[in-house]
N, C-alpha and C. Protein backbone atom coordinates (compact mmCIF):
# COMPACT_ATOMS: atom_id res chain seq x y z
N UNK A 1 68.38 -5.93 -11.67
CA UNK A 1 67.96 -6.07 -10.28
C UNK A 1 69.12 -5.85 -9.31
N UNK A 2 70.58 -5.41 -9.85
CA UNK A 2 71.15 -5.70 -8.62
C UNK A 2 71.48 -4.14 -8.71
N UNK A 3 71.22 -3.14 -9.52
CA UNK A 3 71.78 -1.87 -9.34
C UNK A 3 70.54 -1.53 -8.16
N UNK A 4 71.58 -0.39 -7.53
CA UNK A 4 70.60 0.38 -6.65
C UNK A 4 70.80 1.78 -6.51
N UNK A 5 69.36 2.30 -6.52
CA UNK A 5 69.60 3.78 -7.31
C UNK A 5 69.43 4.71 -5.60
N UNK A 6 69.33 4.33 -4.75
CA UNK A 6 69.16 5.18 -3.36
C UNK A 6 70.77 4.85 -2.90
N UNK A 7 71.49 3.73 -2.66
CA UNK A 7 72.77 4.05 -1.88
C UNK A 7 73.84 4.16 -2.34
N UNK A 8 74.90 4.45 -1.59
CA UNK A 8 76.04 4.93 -2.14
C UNK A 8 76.69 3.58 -2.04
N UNK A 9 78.17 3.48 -2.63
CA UNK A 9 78.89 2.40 -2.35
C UNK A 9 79.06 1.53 -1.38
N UNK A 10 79.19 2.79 -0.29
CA UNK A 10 79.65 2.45 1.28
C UNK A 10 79.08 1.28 2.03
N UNK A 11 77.87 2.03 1.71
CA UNK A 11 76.16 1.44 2.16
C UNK A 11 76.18 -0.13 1.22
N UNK A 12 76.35 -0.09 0.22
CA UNK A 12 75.87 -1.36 -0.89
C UNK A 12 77.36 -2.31 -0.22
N UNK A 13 79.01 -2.12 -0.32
CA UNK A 13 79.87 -2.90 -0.20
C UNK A 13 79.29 -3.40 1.37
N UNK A 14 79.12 -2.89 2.44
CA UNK A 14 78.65 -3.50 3.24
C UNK A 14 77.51 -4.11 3.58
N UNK A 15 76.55 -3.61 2.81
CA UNK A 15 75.42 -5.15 2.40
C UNK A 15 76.09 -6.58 1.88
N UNK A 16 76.71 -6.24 0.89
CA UNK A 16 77.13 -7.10 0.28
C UNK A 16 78.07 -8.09 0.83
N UNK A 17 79.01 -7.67 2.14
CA UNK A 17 79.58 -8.16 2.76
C UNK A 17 78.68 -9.25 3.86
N UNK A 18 77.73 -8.38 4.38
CA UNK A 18 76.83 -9.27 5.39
C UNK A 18 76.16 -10.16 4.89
N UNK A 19 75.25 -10.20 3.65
CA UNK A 19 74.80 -10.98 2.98
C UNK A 19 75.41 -12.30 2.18
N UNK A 20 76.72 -11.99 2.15
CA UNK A 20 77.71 -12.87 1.62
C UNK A 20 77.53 -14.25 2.41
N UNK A 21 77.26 -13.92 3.59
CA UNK A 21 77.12 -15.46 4.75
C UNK A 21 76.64 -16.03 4.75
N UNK A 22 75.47 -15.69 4.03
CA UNK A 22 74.34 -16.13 4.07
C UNK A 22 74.27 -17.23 2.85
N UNK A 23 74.38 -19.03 2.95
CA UNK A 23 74.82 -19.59 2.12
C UNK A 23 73.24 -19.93 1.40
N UNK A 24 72.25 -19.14 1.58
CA UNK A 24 70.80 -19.99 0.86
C UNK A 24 70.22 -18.89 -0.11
N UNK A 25 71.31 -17.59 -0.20
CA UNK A 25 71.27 -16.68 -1.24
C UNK A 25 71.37 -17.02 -2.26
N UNK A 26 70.70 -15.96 -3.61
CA UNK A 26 70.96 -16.02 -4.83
C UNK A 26 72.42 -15.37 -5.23
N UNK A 27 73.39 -15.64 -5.55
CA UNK A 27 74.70 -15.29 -5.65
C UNK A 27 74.12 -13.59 -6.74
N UNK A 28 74.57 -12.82 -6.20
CA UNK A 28 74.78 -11.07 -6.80
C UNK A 28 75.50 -10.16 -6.27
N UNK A 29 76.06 -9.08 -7.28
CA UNK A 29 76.77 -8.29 -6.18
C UNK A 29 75.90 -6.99 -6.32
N UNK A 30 74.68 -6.12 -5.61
CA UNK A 30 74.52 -5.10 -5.95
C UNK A 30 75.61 -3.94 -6.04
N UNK A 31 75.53 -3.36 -6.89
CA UNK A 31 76.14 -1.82 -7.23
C UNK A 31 75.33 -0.28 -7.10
N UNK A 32 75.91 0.29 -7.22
CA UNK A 32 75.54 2.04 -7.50
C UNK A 32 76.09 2.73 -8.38
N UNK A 33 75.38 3.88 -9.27
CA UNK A 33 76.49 4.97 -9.79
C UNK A 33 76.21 6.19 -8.93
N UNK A 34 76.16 6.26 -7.83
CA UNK A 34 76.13 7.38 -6.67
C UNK A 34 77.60 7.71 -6.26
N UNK A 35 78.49 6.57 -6.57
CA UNK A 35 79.77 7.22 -5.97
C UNK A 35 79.50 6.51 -3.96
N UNK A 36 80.90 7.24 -3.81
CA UNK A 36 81.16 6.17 -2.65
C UNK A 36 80.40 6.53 -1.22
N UNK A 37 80.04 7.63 -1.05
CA UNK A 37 79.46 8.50 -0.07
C UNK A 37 80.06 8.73 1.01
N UNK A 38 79.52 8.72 2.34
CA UNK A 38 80.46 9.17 3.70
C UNK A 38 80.68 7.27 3.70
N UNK A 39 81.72 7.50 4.87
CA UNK A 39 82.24 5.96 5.20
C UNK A 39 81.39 5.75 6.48
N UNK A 40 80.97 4.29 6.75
CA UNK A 40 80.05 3.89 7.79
C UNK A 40 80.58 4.05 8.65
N UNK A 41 79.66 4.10 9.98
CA UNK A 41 80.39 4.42 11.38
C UNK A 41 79.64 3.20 12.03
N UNK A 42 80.11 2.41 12.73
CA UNK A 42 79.72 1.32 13.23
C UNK A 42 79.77 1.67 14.96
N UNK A 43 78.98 1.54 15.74
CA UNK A 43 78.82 1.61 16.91
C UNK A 43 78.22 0.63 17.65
N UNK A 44 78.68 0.21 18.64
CA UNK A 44 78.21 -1.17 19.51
C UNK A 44 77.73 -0.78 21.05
N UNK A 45 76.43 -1.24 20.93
CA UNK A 45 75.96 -1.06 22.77
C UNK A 45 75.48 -2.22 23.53
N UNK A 46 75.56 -1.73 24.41
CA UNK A 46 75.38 -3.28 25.63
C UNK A 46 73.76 -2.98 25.30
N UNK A 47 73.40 -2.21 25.69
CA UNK A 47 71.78 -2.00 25.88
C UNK A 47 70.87 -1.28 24.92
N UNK A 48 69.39 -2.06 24.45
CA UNK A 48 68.82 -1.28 23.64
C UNK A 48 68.51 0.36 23.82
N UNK A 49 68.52 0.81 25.23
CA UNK A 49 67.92 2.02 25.91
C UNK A 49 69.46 3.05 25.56
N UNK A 50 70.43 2.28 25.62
CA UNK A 50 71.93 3.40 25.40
C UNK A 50 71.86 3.55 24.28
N UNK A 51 71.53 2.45 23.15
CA UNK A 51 71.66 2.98 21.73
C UNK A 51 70.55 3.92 21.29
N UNK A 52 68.85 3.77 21.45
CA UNK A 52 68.06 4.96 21.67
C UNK A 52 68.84 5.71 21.94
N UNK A 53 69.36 6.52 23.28
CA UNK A 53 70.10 7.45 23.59
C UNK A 53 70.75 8.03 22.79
N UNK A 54 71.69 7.47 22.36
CA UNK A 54 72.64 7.60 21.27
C UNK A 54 72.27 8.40 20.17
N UNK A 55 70.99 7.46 19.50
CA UNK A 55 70.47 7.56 18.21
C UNK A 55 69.71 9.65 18.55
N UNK A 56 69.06 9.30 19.88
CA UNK A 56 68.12 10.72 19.82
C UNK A 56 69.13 11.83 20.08
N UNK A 57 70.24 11.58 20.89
CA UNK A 57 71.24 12.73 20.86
C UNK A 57 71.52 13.20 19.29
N UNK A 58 72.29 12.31 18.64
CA UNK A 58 72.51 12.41 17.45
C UNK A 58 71.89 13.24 16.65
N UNK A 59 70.04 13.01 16.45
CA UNK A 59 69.35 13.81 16.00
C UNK A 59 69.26 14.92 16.47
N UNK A 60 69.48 15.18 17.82
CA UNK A 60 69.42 16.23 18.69
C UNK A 60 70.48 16.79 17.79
N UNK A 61 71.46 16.82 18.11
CA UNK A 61 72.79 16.97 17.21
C UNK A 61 72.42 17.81 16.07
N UNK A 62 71.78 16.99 14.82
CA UNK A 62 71.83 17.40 13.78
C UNK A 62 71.11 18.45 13.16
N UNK A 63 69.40 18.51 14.50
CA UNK A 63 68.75 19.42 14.17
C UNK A 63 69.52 21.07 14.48
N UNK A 64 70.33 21.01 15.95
CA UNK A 64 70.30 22.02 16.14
C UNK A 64 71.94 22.53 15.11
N UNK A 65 72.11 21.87 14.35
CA UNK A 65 73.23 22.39 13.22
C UNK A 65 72.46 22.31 12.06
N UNK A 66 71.22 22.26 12.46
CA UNK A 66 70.62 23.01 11.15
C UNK A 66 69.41 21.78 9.83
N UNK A 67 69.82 20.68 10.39
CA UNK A 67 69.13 19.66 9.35
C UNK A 67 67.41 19.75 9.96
N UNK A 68 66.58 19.62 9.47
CA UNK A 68 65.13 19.76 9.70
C UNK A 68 64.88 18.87 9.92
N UNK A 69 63.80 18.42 11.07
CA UNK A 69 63.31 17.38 11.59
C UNK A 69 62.93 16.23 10.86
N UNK A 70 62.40 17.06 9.46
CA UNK A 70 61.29 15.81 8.87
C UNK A 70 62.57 15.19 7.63
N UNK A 71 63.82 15.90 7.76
CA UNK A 71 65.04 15.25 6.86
C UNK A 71 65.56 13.98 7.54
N UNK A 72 65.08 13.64 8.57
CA UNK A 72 65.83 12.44 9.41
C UNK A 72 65.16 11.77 9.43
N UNK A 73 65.40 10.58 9.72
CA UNK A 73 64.66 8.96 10.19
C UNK A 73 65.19 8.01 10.71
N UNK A 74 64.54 7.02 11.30
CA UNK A 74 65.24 6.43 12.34
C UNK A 74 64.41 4.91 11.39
N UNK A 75 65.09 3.82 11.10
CA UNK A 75 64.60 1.89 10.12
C UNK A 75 65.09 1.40 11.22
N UNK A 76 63.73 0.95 11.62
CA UNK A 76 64.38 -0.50 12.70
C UNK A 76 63.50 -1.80 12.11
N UNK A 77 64.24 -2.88 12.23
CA UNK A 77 63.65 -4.16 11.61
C UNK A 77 62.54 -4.80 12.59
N UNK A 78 62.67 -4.19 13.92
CA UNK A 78 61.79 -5.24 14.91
C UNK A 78 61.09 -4.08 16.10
N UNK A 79 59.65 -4.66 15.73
CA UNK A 79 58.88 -3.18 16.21
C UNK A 79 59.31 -3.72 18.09
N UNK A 80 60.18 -4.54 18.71
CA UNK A 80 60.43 -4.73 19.64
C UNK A 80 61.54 -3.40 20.18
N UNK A 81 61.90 -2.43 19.47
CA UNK A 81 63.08 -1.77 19.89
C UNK A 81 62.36 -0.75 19.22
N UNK A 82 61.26 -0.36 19.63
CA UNK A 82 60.92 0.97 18.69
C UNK A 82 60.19 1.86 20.82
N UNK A 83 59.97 0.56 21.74
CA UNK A 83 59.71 1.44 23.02
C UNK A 83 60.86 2.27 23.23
N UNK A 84 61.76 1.38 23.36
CA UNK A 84 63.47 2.09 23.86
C UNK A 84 63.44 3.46 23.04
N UNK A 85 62.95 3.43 21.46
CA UNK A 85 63.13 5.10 20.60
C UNK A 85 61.83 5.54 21.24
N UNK A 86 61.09 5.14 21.56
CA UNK A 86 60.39 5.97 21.75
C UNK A 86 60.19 7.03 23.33
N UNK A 87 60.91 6.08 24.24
CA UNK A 87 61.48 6.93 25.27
C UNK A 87 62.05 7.65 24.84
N UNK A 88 63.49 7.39 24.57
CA UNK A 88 64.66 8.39 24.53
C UNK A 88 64.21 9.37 23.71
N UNK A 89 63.59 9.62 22.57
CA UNK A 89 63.01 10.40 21.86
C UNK A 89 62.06 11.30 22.66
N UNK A 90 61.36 10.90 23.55
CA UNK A 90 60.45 11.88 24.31
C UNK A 90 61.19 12.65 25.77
N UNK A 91 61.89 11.89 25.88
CA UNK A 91 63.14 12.49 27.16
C UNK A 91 63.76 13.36 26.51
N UNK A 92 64.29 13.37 25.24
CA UNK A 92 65.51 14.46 24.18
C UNK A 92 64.78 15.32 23.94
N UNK A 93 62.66 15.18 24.17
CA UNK A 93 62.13 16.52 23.25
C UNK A 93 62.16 16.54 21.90
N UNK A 94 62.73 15.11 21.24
CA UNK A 94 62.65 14.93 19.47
C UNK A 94 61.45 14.82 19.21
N UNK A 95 60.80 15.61 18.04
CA UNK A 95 59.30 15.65 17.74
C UNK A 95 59.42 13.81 16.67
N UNK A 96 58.36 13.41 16.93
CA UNK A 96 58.72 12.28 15.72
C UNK A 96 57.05 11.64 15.61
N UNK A 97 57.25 10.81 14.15
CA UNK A 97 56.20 10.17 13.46
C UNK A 97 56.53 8.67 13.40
N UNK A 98 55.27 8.12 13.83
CA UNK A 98 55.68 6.91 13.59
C UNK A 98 55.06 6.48 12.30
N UNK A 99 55.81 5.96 10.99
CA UNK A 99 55.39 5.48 10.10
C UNK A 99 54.91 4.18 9.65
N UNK A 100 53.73 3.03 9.75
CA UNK A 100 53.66 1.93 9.58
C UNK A 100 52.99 1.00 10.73
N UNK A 101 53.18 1.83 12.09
CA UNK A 101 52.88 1.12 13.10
C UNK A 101 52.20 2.15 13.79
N UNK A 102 51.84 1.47 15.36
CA UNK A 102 51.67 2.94 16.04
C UNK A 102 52.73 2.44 17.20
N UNK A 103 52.52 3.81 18.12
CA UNK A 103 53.20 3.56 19.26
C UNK A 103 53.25 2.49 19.89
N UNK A 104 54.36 2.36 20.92
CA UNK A 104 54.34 1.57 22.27
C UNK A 104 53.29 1.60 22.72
N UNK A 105 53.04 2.79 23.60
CA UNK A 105 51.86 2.98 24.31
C UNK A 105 50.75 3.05 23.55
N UNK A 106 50.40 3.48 22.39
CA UNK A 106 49.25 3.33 21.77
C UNK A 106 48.61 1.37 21.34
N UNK A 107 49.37 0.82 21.52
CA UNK A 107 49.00 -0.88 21.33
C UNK A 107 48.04 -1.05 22.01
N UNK A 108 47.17 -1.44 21.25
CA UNK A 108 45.86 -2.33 22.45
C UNK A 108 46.40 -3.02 23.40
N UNK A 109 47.14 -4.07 23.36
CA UNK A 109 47.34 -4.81 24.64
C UNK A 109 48.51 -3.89 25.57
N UNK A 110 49.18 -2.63 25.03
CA UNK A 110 49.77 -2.22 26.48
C UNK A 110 48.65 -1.22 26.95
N UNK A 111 48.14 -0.67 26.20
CA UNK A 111 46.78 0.48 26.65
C UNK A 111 46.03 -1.11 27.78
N UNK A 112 45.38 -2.03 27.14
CA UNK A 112 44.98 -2.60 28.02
C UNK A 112 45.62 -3.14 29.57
N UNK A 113 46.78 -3.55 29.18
CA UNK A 113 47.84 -4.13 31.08
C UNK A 113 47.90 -3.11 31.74
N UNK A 114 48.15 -1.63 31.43
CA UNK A 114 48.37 -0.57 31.90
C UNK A 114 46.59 -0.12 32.73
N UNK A 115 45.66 -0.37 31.95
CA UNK A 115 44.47 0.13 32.73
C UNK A 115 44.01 -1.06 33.27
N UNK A 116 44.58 -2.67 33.50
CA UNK A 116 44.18 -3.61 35.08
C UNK A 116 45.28 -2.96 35.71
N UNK A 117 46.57 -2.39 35.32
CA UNK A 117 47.67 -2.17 36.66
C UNK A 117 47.11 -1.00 37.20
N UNK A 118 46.56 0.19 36.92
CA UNK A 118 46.10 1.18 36.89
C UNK A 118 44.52 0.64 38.16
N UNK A 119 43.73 -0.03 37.35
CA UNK A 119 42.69 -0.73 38.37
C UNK A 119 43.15 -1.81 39.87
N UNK A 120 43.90 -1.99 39.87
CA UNK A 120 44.29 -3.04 40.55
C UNK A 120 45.06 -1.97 41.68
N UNK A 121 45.87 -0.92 40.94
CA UNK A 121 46.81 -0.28 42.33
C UNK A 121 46.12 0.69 42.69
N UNK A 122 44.56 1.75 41.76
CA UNK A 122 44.49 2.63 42.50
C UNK A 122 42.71 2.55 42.23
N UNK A 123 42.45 1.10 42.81
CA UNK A 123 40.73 1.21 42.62
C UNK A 123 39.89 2.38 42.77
N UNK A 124 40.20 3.17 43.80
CA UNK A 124 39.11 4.14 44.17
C UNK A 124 39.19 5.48 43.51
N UNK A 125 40.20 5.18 42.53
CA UNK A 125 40.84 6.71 41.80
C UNK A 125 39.68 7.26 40.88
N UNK A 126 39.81 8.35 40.16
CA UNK A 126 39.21 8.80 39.25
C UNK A 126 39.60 8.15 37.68
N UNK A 127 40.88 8.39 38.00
CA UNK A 127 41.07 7.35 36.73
C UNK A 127 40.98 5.75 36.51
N UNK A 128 40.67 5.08 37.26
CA UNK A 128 40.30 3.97 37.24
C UNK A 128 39.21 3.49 37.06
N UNK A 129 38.11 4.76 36.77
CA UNK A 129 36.82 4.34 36.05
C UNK A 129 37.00 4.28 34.70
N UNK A 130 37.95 4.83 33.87
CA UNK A 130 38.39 5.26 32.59
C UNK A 130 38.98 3.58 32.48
N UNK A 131 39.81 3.32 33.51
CA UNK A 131 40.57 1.61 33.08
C UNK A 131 39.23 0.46 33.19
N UNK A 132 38.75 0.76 34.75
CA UNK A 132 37.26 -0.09 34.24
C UNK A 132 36.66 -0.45 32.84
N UNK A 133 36.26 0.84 32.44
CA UNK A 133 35.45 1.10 31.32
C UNK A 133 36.03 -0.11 29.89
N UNK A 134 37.93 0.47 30.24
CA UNK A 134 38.44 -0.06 29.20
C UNK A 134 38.52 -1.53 28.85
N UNK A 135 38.54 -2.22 30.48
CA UNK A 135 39.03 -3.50 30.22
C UNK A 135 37.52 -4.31 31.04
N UNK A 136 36.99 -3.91 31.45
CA UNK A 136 35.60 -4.95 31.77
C UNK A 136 35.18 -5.93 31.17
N UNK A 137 35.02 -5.51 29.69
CA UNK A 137 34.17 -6.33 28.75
C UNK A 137 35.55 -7.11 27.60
N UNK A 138 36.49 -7.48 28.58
CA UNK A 138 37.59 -8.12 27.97
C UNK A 138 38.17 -8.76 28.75
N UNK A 139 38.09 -10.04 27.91
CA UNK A 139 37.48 -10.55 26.97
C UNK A 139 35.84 -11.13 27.01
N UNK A 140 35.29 -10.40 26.09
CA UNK A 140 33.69 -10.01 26.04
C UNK A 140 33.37 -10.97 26.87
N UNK A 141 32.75 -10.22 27.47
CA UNK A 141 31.45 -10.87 28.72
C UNK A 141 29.59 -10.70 28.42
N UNK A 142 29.70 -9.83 27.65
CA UNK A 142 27.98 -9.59 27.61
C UNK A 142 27.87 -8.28 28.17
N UNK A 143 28.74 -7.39 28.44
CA UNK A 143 28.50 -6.38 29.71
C UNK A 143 27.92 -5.08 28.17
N UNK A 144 26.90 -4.69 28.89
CA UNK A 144 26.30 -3.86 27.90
C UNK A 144 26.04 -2.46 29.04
N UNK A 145 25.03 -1.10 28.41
CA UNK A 145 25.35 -0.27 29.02
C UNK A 145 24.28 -0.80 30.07
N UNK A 146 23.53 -1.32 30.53
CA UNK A 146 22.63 -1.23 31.26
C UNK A 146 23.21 -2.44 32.07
């Protein structure tokens, strides 16, 4: 259980380092026979929206030296920092998939705040029959088509 057949050294000695702190662990050291790989690059930002930035340049970066879109990926632990990628990603023009979740904007409850803010600032619009529609019967009222 402690070999690991996807990372390189680099990757595993610095797990192993962070996890070390952690005093309610099962004491292990994972390993690899991958060899040591590239050395980590550690980068620090004040703001979730600069590191997006960062991250979509980067890819920006890599596609246009040649790596293919669907060779990259972006692991985040907390679907709270996946809006910030998902801006900067659509500002850079990075094509991307979301695997496991859906979008920011695709969430029921931001699709829903977005069509009362939508109803509320531009009642008489055309699109505000579309936010009507959406949020009337929420939370259910009885409202049927008739």
């Amino acid at each position: 259980m402690e070999e690991n057949f996807r990372s390189t050294s680099h990757i595993l000695d610095a797990s192993n380092a962070v996890i070390s702190f952690d005093p309610s662990r099962i004491e292990k050291t994972l390993f690899t026979r991958r060899g040591e790989g590239l050395p980590i690059e550690v980068l620090g930002f004040s703001y979730a929206s600069e590191e997006a930035e960062a991250i979509a340049r980067e890819i920006g970066r890599r596609a246009a030296a040649g790596a293919a879109w669907h060779d990259m990926a972006i692991i985040y632990r907390q679907n709270r920092l996946s809006r910030a990628l998902e801006e900067a990603l659509l500002h850079a023009r990075v094509p991307y998939e979301i695997v496991g979740d859906v979008g920011f904007y695709q969430r029921t409850a931001v699709k829903d705040a977005l069509a009362l803010l939508t109803l509320s600032s531009w009642p008489d619009e055309r699109q505000s029959d579309e936010a009507f529609r959406r949020v009337a019967n929420k939370p259910a009222r009885g409202l049927g088509a008739k």
